[in-house]
C-alpha atoms as a PDB file:
ATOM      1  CA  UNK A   1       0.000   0.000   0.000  1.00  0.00           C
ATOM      2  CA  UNK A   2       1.368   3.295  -1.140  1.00  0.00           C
ATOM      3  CA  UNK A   3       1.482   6.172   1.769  1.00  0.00           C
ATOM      4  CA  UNK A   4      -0.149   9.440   0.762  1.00  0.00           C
ATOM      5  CA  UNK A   5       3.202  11.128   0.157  1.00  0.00           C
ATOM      6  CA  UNK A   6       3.940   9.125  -2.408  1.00  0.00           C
ATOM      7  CA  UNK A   7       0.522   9.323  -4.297  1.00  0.00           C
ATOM      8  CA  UNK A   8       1.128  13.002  -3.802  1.00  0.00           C
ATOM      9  CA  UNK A   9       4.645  12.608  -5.290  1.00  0.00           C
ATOM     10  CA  UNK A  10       3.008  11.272  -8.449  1.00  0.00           C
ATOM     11  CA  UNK A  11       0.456  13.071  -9.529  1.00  0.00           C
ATOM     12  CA  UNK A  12       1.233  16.218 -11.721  1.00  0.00           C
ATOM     13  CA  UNK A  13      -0.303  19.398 -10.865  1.00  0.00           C
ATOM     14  CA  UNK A  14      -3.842  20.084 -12.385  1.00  0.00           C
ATOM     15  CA  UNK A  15      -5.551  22.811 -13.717  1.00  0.00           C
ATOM     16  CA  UNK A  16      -9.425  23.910 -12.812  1.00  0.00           C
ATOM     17  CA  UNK A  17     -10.236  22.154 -16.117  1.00  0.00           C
ATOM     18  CA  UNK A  18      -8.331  18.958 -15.155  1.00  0.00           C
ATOM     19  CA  UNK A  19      -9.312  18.779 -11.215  1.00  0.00           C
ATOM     20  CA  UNK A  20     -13.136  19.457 -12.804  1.00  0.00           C
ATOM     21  CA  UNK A  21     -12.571  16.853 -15.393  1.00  0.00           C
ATOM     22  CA  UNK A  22     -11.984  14.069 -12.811  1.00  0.00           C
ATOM     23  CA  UNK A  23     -15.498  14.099 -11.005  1.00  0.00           C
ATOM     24  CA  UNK A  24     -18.525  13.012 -12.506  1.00  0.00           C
ATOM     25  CA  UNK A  25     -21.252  15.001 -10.370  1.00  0.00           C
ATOM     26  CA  UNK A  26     -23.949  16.870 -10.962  1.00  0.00           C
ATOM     27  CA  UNK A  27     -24.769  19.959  -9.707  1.00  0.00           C
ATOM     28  CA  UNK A  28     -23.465  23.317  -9.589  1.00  0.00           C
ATOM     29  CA  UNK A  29     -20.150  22.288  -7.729  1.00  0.00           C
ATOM     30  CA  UNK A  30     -17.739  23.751 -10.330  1.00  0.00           C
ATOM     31  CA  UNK A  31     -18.819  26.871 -10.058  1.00  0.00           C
ATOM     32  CA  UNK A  32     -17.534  26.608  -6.397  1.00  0.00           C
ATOM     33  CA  UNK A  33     -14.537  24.852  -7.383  1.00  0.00           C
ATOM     34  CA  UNK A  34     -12.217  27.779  -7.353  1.00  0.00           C
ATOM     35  CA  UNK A  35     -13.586  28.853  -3.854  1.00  0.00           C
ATOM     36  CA  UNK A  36     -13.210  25.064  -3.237  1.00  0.00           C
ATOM     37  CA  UNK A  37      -9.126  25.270  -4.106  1.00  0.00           C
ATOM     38  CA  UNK A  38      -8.344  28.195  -2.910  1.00  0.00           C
ATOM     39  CA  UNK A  39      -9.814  26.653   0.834  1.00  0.00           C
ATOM     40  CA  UNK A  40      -7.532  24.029   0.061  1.00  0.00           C
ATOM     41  CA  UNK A  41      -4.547  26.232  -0.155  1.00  0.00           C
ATOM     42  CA  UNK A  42      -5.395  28.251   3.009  1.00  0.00           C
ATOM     43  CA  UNK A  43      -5.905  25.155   5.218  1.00  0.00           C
ATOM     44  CA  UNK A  44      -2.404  23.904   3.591  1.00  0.00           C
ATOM     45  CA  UNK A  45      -4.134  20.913   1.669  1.00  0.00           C
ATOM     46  CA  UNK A  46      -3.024  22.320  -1.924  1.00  0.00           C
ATOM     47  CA  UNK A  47      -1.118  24.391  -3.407  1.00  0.00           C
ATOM     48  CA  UNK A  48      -0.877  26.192  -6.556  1.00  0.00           C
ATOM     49  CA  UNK A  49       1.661  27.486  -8.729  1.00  0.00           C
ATOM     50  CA  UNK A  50       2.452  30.198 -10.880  1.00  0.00           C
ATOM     51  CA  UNK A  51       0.764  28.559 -14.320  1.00  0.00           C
ATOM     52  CA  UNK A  52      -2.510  28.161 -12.331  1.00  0.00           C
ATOM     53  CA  UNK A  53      -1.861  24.854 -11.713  1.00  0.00           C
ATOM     54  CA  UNK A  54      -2.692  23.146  -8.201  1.00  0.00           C
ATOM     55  CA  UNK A  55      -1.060  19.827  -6.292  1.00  0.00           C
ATOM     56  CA  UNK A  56      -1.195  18.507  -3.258  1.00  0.00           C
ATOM     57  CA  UNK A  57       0.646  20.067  -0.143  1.00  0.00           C
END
């Protein structure tokens, strides 16, 4: 079984598009998903960098 850090360690950062892309939902949930992200990054859970890309932290 693989420890989070190295699942982290191999996924490449995402864009909105990409992270949106991977979840089938309904709803109106990507209209949230850049308030959604950027929670992420304050609580340290993601990060993004400067091509508007995010990863995990």
């Amino acid at each position: 079984m693989k420890s989070r850090g190295n699942i982290r360690a191999t996924l490449p950062p995402l864009d909105e598009d990409a992270i949106a892309a991977r979840f089938s939902a309904r709803g109106r949930w990507r209209e949230r998903l850049p308030t959604i992200l950027e929670t992420l990054i304050t609580i340290g859970r993601a990060r993004s960098d400067a091509q508007g890309r995010y990863s995990a932290a």
